[in-house]
PDB file of N, CA and C in Angstrom:
ATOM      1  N   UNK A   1      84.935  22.648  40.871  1.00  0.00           N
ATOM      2  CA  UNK A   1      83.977  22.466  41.939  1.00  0.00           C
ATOM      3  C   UNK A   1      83.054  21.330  41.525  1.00  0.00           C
ATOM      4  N   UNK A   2      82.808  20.542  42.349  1.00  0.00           N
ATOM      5  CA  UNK A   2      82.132  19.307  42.354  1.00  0.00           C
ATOM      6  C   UNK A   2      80.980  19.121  43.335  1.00  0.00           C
ATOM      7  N   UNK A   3      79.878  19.269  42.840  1.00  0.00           N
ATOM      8  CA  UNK A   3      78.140  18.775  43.545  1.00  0.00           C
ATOM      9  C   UNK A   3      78.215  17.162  43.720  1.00  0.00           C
ATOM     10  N   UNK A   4      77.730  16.779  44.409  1.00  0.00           N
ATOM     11  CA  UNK A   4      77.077  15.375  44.868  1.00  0.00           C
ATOM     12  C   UNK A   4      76.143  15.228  45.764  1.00  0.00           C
ATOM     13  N   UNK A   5      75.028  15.005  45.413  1.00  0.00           N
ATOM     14  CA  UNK A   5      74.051  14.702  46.191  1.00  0.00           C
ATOM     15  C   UNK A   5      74.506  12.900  47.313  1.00  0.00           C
ATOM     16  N   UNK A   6      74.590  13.695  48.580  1.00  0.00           N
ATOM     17  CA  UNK A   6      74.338  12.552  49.484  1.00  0.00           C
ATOM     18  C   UNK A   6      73.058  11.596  49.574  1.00  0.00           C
ATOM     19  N   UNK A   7      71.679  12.623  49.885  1.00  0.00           N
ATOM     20  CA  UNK A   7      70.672  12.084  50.140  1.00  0.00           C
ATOM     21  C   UNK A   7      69.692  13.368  49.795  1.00  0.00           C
ATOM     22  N   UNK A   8      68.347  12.612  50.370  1.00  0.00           N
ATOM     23  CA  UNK A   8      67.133  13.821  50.081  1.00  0.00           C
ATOM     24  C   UNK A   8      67.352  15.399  50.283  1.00  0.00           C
ATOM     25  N   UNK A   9      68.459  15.076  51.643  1.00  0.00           N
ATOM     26  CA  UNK A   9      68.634  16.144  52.289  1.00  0.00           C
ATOM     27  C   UNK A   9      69.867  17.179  52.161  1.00  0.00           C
ATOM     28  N   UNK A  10      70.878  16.572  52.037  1.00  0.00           N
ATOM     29  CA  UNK A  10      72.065  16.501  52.121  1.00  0.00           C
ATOM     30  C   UNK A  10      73.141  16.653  50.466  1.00  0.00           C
ATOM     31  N   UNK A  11      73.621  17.678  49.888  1.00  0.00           N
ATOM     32  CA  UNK A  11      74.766  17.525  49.051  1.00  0.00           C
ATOM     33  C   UNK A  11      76.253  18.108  49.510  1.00  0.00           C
ATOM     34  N   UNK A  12      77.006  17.675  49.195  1.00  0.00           N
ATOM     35  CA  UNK A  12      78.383  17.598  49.239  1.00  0.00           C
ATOM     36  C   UNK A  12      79.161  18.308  48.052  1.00  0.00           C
ATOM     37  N   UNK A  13      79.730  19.232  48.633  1.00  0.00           N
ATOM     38  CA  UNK A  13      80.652  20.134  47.649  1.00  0.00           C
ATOM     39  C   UNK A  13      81.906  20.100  47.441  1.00  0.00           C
ATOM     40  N   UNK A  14      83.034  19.462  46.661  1.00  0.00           N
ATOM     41  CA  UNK A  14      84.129  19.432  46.603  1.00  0.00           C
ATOM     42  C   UNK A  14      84.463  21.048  46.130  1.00  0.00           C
ATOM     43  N   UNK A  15      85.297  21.544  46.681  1.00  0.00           N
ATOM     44  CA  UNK A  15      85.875  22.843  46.475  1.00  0.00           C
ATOM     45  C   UNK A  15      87.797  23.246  46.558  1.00  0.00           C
ATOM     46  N   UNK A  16      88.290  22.958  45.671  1.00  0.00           N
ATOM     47  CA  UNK A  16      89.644  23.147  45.268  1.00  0.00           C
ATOM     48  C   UNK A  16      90.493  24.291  45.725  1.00  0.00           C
ATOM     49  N   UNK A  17      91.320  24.813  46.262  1.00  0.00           N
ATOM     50  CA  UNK A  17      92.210  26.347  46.333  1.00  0.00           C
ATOM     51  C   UNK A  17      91.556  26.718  45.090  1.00  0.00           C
ATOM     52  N   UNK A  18      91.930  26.021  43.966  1.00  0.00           N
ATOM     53  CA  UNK A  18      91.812  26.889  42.353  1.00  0.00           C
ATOM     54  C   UNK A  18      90.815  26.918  42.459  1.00  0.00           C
ATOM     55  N   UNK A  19      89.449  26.396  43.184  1.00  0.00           N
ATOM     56  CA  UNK A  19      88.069  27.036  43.052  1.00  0.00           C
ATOM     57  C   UNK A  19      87.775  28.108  43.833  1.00  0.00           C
ATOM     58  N   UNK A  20      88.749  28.435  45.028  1.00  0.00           N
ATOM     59  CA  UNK A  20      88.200  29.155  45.823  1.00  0.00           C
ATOM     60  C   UNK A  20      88.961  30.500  45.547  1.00  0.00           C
ATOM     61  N   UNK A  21      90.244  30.519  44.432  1.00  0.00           N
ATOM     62  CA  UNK A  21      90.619  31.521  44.107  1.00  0.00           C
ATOM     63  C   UNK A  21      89.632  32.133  42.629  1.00  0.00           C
ATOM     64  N   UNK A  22      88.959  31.309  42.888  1.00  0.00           N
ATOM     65  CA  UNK A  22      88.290  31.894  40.713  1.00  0.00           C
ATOM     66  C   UNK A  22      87.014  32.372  41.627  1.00  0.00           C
ATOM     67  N   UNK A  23      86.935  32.098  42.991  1.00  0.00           N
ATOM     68  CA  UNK A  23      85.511  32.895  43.861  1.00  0.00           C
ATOM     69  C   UNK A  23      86.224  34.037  44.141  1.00  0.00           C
ATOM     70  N   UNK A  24      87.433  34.137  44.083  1.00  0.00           N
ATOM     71  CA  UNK A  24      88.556  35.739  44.644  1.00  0.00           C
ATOM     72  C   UNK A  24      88.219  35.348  46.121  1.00  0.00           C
ATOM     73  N   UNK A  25      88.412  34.673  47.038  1.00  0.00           N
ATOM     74  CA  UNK A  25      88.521  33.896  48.376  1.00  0.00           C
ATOM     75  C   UNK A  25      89.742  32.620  48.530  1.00  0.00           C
ATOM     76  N   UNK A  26      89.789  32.796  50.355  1.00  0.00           N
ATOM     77  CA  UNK A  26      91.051  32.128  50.300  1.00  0.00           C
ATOM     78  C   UNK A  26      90.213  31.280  51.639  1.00  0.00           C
ATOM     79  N   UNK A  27      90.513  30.170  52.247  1.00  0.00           N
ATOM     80  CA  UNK A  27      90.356  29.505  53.458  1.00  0.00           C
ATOM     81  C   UNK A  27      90.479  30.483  54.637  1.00  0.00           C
ATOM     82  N   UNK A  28      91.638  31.359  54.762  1.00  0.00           N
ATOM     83  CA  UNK A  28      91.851  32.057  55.647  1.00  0.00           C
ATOM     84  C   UNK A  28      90.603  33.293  55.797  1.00  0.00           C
ATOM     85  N   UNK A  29      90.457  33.753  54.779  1.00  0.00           N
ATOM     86  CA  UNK A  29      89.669  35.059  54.804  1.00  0.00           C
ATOM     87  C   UNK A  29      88.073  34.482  54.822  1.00  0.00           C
ATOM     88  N   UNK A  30      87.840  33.390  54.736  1.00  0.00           N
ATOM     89  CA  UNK A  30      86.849  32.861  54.592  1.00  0.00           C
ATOM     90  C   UNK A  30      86.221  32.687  56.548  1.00  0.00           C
ATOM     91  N   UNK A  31      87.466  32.210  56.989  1.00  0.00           N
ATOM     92  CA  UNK A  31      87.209  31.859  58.533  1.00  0.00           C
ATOM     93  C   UNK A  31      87.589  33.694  58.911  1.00  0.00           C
ATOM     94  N   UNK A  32      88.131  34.451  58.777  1.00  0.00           N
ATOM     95  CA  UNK A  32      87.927  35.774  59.477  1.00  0.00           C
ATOM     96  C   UNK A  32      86.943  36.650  58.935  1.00  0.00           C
ATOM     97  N   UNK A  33      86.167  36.751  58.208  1.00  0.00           N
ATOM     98  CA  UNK A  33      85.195  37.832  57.583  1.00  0.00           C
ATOM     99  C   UNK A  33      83.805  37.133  57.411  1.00  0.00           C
ATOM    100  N   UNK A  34      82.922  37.696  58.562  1.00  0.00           N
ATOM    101  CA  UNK A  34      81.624  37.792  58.248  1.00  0.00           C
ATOM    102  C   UNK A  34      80.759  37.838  57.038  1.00  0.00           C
ATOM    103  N   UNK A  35      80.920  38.517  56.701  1.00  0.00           N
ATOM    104  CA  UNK A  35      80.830  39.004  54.895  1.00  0.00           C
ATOM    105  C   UNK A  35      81.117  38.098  54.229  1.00  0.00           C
ATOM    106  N   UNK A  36      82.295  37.919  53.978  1.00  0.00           N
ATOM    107  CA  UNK A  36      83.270  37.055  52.547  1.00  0.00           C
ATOM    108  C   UNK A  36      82.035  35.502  53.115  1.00  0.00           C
ATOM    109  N   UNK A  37      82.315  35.288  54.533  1.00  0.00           N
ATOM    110  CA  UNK A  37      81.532  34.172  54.685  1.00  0.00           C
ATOM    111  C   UNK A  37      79.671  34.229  54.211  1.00  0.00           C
ATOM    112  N   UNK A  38      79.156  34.043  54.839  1.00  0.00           N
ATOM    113  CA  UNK A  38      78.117  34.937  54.041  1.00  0.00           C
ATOM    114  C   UNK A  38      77.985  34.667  52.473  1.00  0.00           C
ATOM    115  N   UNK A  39      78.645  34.894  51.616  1.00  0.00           N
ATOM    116  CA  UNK A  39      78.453  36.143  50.492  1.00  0.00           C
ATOM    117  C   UNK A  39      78.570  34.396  50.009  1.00  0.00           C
ATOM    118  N   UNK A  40      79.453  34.012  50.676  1.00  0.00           N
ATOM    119  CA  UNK A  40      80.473  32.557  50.057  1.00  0.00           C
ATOM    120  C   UNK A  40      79.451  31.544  49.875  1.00  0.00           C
ATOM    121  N   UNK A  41      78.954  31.205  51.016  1.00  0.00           N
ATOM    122  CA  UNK A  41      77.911  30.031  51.133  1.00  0.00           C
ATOM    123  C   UNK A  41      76.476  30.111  50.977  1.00  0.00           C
ATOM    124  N   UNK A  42      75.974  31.656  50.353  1.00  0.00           N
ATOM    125  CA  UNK A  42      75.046  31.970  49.805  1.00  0.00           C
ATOM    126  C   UNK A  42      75.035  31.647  48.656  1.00  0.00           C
ATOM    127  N   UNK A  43      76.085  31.722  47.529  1.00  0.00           N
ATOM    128  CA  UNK A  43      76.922  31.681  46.262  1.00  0.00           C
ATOM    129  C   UNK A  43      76.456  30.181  46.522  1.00  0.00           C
ATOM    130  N   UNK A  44      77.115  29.185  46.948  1.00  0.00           N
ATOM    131  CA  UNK A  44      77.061  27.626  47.002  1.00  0.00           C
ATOM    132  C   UNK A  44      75.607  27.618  47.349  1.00  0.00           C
ATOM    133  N   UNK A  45      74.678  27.487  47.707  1.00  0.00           N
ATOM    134  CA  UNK A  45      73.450  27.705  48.477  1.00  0.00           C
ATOM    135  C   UNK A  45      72.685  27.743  46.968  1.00  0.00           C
ATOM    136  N   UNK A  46      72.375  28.907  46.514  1.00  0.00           N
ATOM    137  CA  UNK A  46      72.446  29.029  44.720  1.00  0.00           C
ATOM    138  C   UNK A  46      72.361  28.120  43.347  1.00  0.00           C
ATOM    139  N   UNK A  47      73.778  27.696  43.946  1.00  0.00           N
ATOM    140  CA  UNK A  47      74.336  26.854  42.461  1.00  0.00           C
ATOM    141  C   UNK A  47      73.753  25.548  42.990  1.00  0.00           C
ATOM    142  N   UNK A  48      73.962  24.956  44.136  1.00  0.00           N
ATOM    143  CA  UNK A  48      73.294  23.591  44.602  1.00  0.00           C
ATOM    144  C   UNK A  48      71.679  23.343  44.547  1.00  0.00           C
ATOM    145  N   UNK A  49      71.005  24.660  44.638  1.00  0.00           N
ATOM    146  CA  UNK A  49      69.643  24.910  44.476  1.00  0.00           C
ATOM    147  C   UNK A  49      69.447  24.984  42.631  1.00  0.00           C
ATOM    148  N   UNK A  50      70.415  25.767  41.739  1.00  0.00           N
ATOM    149  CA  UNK A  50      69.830  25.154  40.600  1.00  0.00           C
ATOM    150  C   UNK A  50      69.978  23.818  39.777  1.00  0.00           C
ATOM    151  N   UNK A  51      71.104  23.513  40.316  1.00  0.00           N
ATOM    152  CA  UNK A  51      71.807  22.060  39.684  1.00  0.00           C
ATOM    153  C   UNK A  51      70.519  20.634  40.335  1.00  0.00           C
ATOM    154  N   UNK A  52      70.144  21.025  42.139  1.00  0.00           N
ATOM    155  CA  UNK A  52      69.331  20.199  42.517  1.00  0.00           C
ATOM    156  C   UNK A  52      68.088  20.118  43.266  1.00  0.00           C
ATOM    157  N   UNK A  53      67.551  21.607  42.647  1.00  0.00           N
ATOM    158  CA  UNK A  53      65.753  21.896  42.996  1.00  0.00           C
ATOM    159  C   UNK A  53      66.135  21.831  44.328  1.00  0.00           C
ATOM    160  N   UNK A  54      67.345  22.109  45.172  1.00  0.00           N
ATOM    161  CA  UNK A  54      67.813  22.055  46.437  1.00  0.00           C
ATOM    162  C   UNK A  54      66.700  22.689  47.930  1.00  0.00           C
ATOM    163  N   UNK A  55      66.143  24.067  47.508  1.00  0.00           N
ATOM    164  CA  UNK A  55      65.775  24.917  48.133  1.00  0.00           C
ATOM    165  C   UNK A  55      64.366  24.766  48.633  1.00  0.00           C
ATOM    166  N   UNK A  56      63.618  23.561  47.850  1.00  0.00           N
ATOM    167  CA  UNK A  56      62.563  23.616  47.566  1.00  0.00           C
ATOM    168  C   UNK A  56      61.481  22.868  48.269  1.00  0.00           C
ATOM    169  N   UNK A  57      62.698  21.864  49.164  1.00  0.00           N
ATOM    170  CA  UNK A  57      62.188  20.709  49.529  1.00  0.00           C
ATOM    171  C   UNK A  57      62.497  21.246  51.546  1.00  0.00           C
ATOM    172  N   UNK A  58      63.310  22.222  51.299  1.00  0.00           N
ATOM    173  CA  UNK A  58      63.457  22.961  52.662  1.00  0.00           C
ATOM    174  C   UNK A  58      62.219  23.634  53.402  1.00  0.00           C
ATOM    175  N   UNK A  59      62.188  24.042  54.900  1.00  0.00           N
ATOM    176  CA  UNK A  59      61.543  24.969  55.142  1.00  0.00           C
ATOM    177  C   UNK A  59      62.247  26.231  55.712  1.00  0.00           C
ATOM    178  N   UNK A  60      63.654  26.314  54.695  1.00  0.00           N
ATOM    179  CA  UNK A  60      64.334  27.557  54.837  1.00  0.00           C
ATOM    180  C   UNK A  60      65.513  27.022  55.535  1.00  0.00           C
ATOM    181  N   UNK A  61      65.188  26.568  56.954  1.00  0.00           N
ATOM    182  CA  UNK A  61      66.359  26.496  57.375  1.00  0.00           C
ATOM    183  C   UNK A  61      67.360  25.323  56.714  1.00  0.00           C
ATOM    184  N   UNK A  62      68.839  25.650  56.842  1.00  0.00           N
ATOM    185  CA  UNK A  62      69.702  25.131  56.025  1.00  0.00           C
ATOM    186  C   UNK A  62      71.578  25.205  56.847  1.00  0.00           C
ATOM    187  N   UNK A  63      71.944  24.205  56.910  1.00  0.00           N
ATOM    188  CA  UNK A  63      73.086  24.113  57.725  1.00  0.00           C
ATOM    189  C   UNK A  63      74.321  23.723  56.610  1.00  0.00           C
ATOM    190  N   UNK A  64      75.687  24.073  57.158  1.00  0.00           N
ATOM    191  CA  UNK A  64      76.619  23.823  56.587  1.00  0.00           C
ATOM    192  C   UNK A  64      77.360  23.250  56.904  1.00  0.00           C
ATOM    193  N   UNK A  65      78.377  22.168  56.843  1.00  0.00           N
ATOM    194  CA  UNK A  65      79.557  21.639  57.434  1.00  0.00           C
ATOM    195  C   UNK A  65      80.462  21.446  56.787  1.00  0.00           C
ATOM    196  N   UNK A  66      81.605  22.355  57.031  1.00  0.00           N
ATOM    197  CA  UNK A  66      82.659  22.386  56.446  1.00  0.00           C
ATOM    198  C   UNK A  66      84.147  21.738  56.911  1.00  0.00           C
ATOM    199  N   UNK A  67      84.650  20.982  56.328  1.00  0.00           N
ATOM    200  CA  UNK A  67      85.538  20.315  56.479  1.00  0.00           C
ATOM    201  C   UNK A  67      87.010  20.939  55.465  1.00  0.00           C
ATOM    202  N   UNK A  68      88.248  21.042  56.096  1.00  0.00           N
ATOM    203  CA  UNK A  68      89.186  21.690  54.887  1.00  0.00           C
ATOM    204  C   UNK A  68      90.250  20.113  54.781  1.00  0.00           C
ATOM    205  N   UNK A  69      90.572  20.498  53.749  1.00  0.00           N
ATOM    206  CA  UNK A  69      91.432  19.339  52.972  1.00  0.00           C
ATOM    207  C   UNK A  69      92.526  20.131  52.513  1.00  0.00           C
ATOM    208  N   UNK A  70      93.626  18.934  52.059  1.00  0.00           N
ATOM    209  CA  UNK A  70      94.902  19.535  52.052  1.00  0.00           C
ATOM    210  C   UNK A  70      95.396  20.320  50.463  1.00  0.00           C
ATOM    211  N   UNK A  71      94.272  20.358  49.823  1.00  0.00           N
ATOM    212  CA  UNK A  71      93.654  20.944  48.449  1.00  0.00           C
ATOM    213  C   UNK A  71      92.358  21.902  48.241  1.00  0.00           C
ATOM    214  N   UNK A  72      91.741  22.108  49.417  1.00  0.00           N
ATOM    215  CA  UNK A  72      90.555  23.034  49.152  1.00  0.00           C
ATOM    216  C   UNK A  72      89.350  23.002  50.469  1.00  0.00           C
ATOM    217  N   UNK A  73      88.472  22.694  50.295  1.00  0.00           N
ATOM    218  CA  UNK A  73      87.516  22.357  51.240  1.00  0.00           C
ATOM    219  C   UNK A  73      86.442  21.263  51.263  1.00  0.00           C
ATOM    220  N   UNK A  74      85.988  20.987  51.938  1.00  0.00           N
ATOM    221  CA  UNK A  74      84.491  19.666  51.639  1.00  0.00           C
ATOM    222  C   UNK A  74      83.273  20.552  52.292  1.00  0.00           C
ATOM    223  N   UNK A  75      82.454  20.829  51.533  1.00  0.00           N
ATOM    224  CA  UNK A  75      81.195  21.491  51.943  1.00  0.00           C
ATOM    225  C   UNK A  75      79.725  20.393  52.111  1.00  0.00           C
ATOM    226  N   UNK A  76      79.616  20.265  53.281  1.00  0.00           N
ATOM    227  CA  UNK A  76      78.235  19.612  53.294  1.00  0.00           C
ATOM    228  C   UNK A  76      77.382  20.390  53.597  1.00  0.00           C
ATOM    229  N   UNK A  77      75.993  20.645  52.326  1.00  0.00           N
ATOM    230  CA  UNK A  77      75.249  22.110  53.000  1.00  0.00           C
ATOM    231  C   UNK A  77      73.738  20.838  53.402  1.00  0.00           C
ATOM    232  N   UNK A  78      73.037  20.759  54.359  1.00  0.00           N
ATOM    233  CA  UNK A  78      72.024  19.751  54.632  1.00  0.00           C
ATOM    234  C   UNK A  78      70.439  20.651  54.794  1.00  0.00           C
ATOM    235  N   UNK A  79      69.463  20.769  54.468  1.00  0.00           N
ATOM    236  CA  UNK A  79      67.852  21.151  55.020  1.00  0.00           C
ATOM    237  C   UNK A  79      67.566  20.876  56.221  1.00  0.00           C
ATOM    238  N   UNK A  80      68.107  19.925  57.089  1.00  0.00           N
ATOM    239  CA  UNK A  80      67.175  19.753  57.981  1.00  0.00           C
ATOM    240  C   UNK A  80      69.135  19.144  59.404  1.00  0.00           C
ATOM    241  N   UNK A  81      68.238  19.280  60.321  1.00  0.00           N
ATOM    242  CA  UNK A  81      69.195  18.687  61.401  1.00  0.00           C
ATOM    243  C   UNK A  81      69.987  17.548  61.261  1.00  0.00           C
ATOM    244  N   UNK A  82      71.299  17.215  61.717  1.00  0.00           N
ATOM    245  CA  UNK A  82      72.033  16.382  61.310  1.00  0.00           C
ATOM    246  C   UNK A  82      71.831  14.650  62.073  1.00  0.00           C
ATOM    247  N   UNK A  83      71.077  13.740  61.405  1.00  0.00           N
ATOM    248  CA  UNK A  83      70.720  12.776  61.988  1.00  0.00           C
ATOM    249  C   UNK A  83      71.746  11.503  62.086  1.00  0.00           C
ATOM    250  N   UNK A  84      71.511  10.494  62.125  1.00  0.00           N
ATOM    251  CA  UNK A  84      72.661   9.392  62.350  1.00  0.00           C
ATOM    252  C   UNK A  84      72.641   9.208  60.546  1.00  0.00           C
ATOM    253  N   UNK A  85      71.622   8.844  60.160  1.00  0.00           N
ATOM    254  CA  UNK A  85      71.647   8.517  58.671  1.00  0.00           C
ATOM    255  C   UNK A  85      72.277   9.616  57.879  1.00  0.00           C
ATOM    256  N   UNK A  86      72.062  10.599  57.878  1.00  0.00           N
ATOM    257  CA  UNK A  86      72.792  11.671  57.226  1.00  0.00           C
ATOM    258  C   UNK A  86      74.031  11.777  57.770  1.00  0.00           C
ATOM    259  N   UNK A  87      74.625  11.594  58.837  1.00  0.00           N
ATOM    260  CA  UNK A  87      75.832  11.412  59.347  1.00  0.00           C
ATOM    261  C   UNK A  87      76.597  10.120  58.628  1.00  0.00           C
ATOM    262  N   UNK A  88      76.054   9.233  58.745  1.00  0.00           N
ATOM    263  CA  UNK A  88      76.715   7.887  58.338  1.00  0.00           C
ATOM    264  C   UNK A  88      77.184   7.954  56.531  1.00  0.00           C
ATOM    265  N   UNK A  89      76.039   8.704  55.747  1.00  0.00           N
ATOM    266  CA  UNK A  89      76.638   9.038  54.602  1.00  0.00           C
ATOM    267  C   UNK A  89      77.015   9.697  54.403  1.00  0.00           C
ATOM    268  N   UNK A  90      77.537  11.069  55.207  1.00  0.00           N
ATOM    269  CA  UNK A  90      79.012  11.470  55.017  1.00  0.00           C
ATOM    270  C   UNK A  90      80.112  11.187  55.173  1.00  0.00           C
ATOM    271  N   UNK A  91      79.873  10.478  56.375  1.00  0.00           N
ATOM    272  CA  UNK A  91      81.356   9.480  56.887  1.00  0.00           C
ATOM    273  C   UNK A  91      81.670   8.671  55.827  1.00  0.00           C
ATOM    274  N   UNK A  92      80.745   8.122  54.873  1.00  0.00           N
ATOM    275  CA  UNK A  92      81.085   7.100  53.781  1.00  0.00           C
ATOM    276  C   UNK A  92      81.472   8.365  52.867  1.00  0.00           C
ATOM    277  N   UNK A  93      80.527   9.197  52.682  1.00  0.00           N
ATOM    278  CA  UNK A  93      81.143   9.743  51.325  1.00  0.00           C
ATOM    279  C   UNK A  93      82.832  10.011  51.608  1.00  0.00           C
ATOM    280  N   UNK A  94      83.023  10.768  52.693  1.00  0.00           N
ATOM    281  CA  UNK A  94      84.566  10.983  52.978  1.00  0.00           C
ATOM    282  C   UNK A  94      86.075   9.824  53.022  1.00  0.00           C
ATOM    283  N   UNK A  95      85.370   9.060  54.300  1.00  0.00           N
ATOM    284  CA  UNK A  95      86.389   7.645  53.927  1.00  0.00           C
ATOM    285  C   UNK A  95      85.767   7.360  52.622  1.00  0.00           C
ATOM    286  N   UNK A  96      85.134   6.851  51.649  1.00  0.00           N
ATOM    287  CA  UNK A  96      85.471   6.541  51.120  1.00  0.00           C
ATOM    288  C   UNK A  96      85.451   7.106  49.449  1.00  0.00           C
ATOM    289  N   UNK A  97      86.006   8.614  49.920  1.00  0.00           N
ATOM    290  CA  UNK A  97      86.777   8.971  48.694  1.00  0.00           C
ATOM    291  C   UNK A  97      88.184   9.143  49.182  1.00  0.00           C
ATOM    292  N   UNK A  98      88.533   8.870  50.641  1.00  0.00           N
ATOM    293  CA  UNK A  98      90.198   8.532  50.121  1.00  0.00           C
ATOM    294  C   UNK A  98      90.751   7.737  49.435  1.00  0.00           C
ATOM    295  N   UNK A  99      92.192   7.581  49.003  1.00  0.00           N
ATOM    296  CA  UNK A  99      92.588   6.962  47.970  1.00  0.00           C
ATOM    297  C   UNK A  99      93.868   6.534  49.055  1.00  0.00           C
ATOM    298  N   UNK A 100      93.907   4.793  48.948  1.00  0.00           N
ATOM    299  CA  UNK A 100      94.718   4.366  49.615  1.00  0.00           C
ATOM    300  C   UNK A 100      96.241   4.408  49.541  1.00  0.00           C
ATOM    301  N   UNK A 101      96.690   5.331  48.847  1.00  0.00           N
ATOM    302  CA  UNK A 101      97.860   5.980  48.444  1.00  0.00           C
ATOM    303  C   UNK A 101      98.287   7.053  49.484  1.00  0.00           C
ATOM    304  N   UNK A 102      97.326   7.666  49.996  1.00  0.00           N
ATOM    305  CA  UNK A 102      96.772   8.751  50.729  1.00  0.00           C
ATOM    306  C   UNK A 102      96.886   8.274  52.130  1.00  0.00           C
ATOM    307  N   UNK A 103      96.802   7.080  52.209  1.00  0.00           N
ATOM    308  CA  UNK A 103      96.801   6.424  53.723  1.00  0.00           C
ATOM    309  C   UNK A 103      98.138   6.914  54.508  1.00  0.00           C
ATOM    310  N   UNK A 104      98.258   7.145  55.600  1.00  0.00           N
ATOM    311  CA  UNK A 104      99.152   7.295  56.630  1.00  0.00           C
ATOM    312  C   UNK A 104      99.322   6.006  57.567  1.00  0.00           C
ATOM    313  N   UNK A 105     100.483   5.574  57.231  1.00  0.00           N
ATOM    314  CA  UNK A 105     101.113   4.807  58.935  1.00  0.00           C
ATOM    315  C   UNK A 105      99.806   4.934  60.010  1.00  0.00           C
ATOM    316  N   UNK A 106     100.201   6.467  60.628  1.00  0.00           N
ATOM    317  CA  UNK A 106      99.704   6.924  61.701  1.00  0.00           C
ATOM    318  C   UNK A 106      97.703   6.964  61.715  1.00  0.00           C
ATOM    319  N   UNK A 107      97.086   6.753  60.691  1.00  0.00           N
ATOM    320  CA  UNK A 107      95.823   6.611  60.417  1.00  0.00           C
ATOM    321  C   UNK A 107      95.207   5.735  61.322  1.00  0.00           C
ATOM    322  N   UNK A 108      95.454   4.555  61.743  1.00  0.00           N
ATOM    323  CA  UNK A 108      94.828   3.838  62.709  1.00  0.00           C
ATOM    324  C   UNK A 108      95.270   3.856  63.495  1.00  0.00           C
ATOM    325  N   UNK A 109      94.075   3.975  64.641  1.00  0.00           N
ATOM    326  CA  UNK A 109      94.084   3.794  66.267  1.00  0.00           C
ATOM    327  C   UNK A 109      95.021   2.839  66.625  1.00  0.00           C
ATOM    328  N   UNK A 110      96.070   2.853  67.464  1.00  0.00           N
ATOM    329  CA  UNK A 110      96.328   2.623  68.306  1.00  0.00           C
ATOM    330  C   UNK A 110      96.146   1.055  69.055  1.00  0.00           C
ATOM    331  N   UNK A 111      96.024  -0.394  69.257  1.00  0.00           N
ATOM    332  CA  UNK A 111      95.290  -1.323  70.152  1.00  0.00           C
ATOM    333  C   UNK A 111      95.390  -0.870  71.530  1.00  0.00           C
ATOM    334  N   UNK A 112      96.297  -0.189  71.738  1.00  0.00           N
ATOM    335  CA  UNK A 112      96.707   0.237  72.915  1.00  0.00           C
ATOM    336  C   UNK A 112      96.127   1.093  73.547  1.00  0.00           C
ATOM    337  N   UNK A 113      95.797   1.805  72.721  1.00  0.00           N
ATOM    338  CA  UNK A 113      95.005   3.134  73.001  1.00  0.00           C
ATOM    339  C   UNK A 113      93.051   2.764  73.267  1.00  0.00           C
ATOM    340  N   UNK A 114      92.822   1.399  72.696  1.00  0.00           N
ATOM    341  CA  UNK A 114      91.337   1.045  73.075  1.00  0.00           C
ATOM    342  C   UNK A 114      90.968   0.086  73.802  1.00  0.00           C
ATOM    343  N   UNK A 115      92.641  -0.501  74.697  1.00  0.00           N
ATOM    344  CA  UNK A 115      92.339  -1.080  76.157  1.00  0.00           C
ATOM    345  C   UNK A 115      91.228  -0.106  76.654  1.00  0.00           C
ATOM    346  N   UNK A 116      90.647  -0.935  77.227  1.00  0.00           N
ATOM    347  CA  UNK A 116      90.002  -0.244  78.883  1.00  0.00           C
ATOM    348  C   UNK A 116      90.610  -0.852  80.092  1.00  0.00           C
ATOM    349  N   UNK A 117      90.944   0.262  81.066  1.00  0.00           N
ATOM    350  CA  UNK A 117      91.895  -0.008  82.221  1.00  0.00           C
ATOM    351  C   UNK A 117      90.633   0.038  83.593  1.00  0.00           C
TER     352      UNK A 117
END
């Protein structure tokens, strides 16, 4: 499992299958159980608060965005509402931790598809 602070607001959690099995959780049970969910991102909530005085700079409220990958999950947990700036450095953090090995054919749009008719 991997912390990265985006911004003031904002860190980013790399989370592996093999991390989410050493939590005894799976992706699946994670999206059907109240609880397991919960229990899960309280746990992350925690460890991001001691690694980065996380909690402190909040006024409680605290959002999550979770993204799954073809190895685990991407956790963005943020303090405050999701703005363009905090948006824009996730979009960077994500593109650009792919690895152009990783690229697909099918990855770019289309020209065809961004006529306007």
């Amino acid at each position: 499992m991997e912390f990265e602070r985006i911004n003031e607001d904002t860190i980013r959690v790399d989370l592996t299958n093999h991390d989410l099995a050493e939590r005894g959780v799976s992706i699946t049970e994670l999206m059907g159980n109240q609880d397991e969910i919960e229990s899960f991102f309280r746990g992350l909530l925690e460890e991001a608060d001691e690694d980065y005085d996380f909690l402190n700079k909040s006024d409680g409220a605290v959002s999550f965005q979770v993204l799954p990958k073809r190895d685990g999950l991407e956790v963005f947990i943020s303090t405050r509402a999701p703005d363009q700036a905090m948006m824009e450095g996730i979009m960077q953090s994500v593109v650009g931790n792919q690895d152009e090995d990783d690229a697909h054919p099918n990855d770019d749009v289309s020209s065809d598809l961004l006529k306007s008719y």
